[in-house]
PDB file of N, CA and C in Angstrom:
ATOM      1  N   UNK A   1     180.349   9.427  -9.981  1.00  0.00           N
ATOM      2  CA  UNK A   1     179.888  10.436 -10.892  1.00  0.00           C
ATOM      3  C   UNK A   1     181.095  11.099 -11.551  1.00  0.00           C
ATOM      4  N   UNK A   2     180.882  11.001 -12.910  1.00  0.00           N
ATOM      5  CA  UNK A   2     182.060  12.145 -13.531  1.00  0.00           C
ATOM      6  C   UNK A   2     181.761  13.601 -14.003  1.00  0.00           C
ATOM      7  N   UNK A   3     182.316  14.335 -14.295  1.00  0.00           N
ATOM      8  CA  UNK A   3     182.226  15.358 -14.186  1.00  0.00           C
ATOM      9  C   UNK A   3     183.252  16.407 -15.691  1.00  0.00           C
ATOM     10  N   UNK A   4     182.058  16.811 -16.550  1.00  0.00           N
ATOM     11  CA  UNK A   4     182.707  17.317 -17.640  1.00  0.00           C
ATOM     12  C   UNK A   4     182.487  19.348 -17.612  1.00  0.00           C
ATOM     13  N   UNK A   5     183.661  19.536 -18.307  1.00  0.00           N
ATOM     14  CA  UNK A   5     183.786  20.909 -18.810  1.00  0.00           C
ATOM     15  C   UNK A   5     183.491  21.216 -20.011  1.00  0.00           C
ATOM     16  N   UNK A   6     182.745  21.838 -20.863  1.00  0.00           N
ATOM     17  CA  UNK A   6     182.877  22.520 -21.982  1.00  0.00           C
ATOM     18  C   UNK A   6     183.411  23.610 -22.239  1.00  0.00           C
ATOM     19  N   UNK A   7     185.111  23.947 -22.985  1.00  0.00           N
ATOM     20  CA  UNK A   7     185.426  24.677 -23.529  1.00  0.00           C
ATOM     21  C   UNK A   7     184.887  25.542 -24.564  1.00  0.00           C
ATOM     22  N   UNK A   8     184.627  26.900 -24.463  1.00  0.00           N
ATOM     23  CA  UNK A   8     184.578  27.352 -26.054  1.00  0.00           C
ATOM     24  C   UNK A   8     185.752  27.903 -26.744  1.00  0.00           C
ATOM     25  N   UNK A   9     185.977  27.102 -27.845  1.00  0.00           N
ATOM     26  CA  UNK A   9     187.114  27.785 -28.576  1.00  0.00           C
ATOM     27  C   UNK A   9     186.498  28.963 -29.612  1.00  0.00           C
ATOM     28  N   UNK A  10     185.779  29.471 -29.491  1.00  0.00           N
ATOM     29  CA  UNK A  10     185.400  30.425 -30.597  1.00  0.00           C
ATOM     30  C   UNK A  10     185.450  32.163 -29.742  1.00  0.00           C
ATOM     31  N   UNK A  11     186.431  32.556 -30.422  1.00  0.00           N
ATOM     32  CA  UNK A  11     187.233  33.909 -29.929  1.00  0.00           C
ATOM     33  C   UNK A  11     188.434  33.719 -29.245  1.00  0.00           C
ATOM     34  N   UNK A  12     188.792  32.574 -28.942  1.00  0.00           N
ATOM     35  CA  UNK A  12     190.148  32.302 -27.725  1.00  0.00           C
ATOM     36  C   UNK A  12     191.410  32.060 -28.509  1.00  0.00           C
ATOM     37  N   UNK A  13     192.057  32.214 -28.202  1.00  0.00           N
ATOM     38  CA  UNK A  13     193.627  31.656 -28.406  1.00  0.00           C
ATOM     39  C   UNK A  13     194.124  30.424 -27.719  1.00  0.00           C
ATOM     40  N   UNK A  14     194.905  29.911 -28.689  1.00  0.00           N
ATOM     41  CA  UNK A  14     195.093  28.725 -28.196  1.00  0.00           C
ATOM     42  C   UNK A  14     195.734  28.293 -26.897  1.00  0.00           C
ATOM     43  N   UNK A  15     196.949  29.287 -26.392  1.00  0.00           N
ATOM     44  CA  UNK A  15     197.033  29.035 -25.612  1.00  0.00           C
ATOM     45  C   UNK A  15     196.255  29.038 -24.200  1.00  0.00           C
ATOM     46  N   UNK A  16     195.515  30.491 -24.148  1.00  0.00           N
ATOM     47  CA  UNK A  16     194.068  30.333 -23.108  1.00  0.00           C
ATOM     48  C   UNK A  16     193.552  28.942 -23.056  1.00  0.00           C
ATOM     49  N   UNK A  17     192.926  29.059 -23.980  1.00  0.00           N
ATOM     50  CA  UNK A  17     192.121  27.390 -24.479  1.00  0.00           C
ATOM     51  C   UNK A  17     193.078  26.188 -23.542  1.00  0.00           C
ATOM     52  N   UNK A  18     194.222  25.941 -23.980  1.00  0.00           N
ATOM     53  CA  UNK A  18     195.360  24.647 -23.459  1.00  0.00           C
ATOM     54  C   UNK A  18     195.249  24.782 -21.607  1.00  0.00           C
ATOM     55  N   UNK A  19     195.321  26.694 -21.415  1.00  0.00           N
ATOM     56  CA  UNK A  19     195.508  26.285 -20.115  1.00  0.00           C
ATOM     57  C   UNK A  19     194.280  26.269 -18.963  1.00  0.00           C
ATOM     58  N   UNK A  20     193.180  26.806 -19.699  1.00  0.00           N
ATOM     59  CA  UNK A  20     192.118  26.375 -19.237  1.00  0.00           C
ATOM     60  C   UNK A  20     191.605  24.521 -19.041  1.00  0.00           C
ATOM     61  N   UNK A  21     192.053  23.947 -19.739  1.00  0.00           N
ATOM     62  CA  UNK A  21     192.333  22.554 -20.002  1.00  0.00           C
ATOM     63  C   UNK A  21     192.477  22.013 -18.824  1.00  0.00           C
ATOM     64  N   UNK A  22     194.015  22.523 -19.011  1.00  0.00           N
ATOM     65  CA  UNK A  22     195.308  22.065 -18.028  1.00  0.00           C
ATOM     66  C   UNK A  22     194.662  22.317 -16.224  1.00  0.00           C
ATOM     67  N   UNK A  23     194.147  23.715 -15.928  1.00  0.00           N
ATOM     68  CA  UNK A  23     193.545  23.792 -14.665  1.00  0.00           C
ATOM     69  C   UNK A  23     191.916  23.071 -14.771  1.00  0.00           C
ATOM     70  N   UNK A  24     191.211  22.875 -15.522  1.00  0.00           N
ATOM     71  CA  UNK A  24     189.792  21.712 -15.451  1.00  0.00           C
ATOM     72  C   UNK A  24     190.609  20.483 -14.756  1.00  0.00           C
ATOM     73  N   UNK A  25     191.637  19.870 -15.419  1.00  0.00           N
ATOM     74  CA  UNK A  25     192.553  18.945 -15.390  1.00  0.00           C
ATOM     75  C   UNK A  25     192.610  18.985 -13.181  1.00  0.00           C
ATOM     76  N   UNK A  26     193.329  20.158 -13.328  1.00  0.00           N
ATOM     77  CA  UNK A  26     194.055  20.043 -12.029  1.00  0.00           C
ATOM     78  C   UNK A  26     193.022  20.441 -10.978  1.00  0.00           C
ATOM     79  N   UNK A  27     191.804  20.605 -11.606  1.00  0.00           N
ATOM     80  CA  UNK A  27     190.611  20.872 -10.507  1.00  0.00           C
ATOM     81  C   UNK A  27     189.697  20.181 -10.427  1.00  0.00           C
ATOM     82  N   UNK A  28     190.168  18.965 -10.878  1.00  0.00           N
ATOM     83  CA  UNK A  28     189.007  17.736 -10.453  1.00  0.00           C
ATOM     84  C   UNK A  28     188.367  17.251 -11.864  1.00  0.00           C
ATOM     85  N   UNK A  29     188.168  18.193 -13.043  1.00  0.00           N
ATOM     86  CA  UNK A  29     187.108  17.650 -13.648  1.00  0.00           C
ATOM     87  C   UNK A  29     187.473  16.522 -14.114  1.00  0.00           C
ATOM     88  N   UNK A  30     186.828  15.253 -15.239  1.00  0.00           N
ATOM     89  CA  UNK A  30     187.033  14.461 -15.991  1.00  0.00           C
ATOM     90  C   UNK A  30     187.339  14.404 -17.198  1.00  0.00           C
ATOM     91  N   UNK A  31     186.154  15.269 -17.826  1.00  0.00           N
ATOM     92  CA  UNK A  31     186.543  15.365 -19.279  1.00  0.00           C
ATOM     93  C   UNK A  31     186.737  16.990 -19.797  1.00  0.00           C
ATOM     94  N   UNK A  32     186.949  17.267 -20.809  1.00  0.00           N
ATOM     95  CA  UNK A  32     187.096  18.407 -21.468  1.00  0.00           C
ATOM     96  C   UNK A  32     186.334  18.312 -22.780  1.00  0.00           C
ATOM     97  N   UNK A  33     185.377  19.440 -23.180  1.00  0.00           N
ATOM     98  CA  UNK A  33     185.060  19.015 -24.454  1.00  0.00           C
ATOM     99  C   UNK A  33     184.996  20.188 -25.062  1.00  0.00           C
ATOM    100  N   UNK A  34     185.240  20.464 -26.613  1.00  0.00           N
ATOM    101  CA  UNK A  34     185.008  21.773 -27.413  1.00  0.00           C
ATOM    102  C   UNK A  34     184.341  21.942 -28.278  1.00  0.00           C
ATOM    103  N   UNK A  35     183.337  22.770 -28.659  1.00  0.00           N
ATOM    104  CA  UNK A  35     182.773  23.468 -29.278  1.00  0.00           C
ATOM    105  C   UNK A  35     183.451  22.619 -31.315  1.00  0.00           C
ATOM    106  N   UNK A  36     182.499  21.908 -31.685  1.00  0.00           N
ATOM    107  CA  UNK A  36     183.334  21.879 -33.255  1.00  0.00           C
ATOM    108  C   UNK A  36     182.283  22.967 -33.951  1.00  0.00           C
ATOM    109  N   UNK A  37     182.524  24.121 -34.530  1.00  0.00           N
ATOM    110  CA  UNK A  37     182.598  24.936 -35.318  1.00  0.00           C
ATOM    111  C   UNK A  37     183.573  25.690 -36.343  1.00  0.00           C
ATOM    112  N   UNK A  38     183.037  25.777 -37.024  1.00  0.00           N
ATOM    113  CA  UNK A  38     184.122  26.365 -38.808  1.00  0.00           C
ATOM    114  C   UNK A  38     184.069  27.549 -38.189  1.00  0.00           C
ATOM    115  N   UNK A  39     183.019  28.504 -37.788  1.00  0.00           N
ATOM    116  CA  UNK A  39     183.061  29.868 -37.613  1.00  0.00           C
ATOM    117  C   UNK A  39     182.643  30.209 -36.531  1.00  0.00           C
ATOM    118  N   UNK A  40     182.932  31.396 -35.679  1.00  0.00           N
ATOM    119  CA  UNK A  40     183.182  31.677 -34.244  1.00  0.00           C
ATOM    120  C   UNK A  40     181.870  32.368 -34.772  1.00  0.00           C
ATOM    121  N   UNK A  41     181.296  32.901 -36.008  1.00  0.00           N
ATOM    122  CA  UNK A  41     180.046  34.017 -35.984  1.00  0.00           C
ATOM    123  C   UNK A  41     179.267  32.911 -35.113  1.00  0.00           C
ATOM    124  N   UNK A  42     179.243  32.046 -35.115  1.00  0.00           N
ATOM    125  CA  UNK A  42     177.500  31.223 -34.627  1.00  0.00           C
ATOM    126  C   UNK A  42     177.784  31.417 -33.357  1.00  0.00           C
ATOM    127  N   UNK A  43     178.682  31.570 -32.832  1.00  0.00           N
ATOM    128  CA  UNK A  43     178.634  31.840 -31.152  1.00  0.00           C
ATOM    129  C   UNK A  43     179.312  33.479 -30.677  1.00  0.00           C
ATOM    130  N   UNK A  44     179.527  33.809 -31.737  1.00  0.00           N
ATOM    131  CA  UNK A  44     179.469  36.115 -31.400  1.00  0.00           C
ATOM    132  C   UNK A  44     180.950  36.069 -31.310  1.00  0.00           C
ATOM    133  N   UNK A  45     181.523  35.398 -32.186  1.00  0.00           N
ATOM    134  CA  UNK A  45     183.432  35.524 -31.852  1.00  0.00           C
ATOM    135  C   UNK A  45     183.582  35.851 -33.355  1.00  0.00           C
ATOM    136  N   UNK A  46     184.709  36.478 -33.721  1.00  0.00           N
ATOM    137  CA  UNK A  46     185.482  36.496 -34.835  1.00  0.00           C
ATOM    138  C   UNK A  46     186.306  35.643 -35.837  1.00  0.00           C
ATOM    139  N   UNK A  47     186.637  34.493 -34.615  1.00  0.00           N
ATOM    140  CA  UNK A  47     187.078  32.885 -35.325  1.00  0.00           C
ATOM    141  C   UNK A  47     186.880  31.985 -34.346  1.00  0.00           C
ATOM    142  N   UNK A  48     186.990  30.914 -34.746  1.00  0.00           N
ATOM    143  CA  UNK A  48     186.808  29.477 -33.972  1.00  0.00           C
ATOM    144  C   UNK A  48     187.532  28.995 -34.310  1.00  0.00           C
ATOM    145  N   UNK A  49     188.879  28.452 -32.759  1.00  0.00           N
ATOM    146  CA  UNK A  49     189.836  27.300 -33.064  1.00  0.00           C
ATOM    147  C   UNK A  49     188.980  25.947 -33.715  1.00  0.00           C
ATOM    148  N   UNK A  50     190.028  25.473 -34.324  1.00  0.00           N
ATOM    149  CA  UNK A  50     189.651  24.173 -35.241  1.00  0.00           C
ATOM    150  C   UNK A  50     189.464  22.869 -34.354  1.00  0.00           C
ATOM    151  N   UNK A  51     188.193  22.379 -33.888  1.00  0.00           N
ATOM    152  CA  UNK A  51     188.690  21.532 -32.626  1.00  0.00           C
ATOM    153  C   UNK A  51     189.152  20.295 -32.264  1.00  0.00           C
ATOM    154  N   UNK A  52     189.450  19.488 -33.659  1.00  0.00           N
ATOM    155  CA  UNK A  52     190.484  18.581 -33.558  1.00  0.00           C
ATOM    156  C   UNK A  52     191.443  19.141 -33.255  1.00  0.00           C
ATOM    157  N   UNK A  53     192.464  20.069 -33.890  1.00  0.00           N
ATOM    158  CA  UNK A  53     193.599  20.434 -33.548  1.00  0.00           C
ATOM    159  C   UNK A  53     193.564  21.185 -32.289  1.00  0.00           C
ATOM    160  N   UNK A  54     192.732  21.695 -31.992  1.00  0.00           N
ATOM    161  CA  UNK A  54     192.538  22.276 -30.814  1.00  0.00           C
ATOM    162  C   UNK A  54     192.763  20.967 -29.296  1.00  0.00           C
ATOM    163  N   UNK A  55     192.174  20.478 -29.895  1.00  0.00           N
ATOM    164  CA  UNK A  55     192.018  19.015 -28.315  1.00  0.00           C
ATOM    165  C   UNK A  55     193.247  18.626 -28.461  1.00  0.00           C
ATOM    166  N   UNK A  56     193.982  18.300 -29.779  1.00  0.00           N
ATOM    167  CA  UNK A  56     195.288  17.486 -29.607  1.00  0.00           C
ATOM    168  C   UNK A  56     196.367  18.551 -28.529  1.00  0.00           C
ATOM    169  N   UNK A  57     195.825  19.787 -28.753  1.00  0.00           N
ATOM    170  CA  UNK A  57     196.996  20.598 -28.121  1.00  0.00           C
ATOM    171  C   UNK A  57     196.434  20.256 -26.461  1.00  0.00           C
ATOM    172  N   UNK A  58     195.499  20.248 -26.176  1.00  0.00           N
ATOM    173  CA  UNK A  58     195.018  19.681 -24.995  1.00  0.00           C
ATOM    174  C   UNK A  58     195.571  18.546 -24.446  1.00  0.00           C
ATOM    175  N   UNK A  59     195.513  17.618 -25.131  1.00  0.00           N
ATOM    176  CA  UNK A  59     196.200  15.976 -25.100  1.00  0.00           C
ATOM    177  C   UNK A  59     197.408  16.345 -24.619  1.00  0.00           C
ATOM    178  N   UNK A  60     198.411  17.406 -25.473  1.00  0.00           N
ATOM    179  CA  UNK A  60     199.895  17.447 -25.420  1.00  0.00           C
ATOM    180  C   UNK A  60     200.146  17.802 -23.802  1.00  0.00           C
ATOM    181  N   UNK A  61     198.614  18.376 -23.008  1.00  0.00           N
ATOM    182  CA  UNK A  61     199.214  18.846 -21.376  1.00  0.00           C
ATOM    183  C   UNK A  61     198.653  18.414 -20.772  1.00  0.00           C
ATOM    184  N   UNK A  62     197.768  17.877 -20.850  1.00  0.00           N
ATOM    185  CA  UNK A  62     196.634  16.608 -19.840  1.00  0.00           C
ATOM    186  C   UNK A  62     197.112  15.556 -19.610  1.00  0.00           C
ATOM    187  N   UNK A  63     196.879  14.421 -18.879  1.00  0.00           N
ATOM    188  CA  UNK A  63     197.233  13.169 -18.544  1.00  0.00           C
ATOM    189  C   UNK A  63     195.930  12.345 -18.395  1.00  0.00           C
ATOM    190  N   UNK A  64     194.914  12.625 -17.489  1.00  0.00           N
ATOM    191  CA  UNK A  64     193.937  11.703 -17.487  1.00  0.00           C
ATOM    192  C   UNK A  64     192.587  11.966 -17.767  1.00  0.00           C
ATOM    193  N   UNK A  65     192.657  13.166 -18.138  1.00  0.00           N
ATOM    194  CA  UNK A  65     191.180  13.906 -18.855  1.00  0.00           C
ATOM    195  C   UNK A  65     190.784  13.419 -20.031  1.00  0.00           C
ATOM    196  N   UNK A  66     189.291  12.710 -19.858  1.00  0.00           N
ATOM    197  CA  UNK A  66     188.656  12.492 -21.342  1.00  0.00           C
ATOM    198  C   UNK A  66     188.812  13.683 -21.956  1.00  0.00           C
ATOM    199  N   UNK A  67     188.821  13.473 -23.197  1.00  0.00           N
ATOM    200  CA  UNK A  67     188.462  14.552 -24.902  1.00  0.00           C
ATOM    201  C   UNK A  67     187.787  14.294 -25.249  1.00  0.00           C
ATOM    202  N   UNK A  68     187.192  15.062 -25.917  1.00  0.00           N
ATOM    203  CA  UNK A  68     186.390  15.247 -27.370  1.00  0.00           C
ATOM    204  C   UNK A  68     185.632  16.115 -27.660  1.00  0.00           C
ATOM    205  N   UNK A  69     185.112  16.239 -29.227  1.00  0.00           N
ATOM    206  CA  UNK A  69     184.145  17.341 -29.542  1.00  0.00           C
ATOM    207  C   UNK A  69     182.622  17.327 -28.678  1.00  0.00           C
ATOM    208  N   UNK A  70     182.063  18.538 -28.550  1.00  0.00           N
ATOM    209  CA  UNK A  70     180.771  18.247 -27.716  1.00  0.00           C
ATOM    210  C   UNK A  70     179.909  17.296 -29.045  1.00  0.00           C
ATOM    211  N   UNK A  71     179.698  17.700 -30.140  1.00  0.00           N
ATOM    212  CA  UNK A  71     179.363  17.341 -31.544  1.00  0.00           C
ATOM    213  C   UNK A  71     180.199  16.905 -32.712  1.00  0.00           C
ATOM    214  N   UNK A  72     180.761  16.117 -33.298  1.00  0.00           N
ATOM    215  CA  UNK A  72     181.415  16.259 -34.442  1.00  0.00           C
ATOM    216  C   UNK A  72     180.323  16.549 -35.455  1.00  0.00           C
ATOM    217  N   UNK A  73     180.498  17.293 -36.332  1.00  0.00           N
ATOM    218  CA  UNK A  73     180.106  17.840 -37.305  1.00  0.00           C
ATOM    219  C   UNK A  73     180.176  17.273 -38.402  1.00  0.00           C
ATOM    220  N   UNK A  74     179.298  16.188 -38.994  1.00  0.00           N
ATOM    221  CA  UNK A  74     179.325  15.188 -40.139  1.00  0.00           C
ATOM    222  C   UNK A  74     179.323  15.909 -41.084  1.00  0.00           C
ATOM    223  N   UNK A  75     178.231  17.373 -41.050  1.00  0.00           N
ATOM    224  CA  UNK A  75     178.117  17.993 -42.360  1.00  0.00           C
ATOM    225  C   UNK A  75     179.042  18.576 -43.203  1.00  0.00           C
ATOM    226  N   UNK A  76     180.275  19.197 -42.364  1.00  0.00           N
ATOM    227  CA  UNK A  76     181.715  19.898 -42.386  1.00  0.00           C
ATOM    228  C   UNK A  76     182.329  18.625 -43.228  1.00  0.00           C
ATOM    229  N   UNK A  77     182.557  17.858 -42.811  1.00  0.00           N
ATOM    230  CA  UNK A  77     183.866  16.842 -42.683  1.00  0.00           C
ATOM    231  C   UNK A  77     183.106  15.346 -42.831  1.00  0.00           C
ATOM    232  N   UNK A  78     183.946  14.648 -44.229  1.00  0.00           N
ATOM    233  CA  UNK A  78     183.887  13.339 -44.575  1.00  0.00           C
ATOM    234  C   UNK A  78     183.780  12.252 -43.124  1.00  0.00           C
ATOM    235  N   UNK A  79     182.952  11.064 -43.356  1.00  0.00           N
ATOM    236  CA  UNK A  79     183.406  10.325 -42.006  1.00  0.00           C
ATOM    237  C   UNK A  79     184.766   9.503 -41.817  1.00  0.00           C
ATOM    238  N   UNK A  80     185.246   9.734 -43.296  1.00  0.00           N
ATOM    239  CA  UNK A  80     186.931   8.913 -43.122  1.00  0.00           C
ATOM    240  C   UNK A  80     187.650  10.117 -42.481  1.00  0.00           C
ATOM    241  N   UNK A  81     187.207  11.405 -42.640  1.00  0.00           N
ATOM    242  CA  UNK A  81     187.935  12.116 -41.896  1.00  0.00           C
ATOM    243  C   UNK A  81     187.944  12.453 -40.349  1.00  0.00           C
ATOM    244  N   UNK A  82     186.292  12.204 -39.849  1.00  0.00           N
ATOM    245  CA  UNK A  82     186.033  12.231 -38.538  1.00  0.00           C
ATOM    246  C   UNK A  82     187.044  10.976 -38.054  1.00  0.00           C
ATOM    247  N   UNK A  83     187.210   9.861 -38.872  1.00  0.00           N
ATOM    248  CA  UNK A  83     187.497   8.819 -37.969  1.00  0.00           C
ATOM    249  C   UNK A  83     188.755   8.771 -37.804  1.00  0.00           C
ATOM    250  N   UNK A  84     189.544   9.551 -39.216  1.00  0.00           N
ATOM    251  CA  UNK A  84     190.929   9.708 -38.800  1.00  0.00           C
ATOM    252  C   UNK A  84     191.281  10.593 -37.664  1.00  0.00           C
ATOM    253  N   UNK A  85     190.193  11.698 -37.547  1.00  0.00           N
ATOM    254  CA  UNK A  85     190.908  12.695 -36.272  1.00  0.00           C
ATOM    255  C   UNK A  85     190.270  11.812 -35.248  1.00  0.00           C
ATOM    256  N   UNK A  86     189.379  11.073 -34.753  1.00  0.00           N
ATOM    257  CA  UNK A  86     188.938  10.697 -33.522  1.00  0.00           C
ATOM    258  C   UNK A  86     190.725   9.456 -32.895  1.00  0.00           C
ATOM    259  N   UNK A  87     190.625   9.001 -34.217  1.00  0.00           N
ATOM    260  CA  UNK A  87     191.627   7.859 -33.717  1.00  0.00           C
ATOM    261  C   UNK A  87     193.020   8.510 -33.573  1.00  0.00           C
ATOM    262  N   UNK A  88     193.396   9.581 -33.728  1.00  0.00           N
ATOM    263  CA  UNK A  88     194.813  10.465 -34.192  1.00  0.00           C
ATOM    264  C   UNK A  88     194.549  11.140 -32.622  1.00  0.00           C
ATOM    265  N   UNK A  89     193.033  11.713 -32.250  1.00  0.00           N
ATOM    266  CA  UNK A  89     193.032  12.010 -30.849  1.00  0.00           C
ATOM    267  C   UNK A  89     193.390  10.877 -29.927  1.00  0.00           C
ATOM    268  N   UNK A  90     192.614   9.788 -30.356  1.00  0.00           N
ATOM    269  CA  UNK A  90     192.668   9.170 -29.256  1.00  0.00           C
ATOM    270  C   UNK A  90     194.373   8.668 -28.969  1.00  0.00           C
ATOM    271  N   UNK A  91     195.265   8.481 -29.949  1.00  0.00           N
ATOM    272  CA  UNK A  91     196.805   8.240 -30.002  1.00  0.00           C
ATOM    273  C   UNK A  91     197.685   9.362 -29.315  1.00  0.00           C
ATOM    274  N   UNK A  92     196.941  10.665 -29.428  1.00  0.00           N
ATOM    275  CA  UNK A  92     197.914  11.192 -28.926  1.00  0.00           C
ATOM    276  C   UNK A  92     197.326  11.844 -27.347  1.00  0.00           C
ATOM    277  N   UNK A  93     196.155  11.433 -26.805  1.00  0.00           N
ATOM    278  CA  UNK A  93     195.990  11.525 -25.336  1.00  0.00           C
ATOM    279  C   UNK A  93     196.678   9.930 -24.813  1.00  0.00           C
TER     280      UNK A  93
END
């Protein structure tokens, strides 16, 4: 059985966000996943990290934790663009 976390990046700072990661990481879980939202209003925050760039900073301190968005958001973002950040994630975990 694996075992996932959902991050919310909407109100957090990035670094919170990375090291919450980093201890899922060092406490067993498998994967990590974040919240893709433009705006932190839909979940009662003031902003929402961006969560491609958000996971890559994840990638930069993890070692064997799956990524990814809980949702990518087709409506936001072209699919040449989903596919460039999925594959740009997947290069730099």
């Amino acid at each position: 059985m694996t075992t996932g976390l959902s991050l919310n990046p909407a109100g957090c700072d990035g670094p919170l966000l990375v090291e919450a990661a980093r201890r899922a990481e060092a406490a067993g879980f498998d994967a990590v996943w974040c919240y893709d939202h433009l705006s932190g209003a839909v979940l009662g925050a003031d902003h929402c990290l961006e969560v491609w760039s958000a996971l890559g900073a994840i990638a930069a301190v993890t070692e064997r934790v799956q990524l990814g968005p809980l949702v990518a958001n087709v409506t936001t973002r072209p699919a040449a663009q989903l596919v460039a950040a999925a594959a740009s994630l997947q290069s730099l975990s």
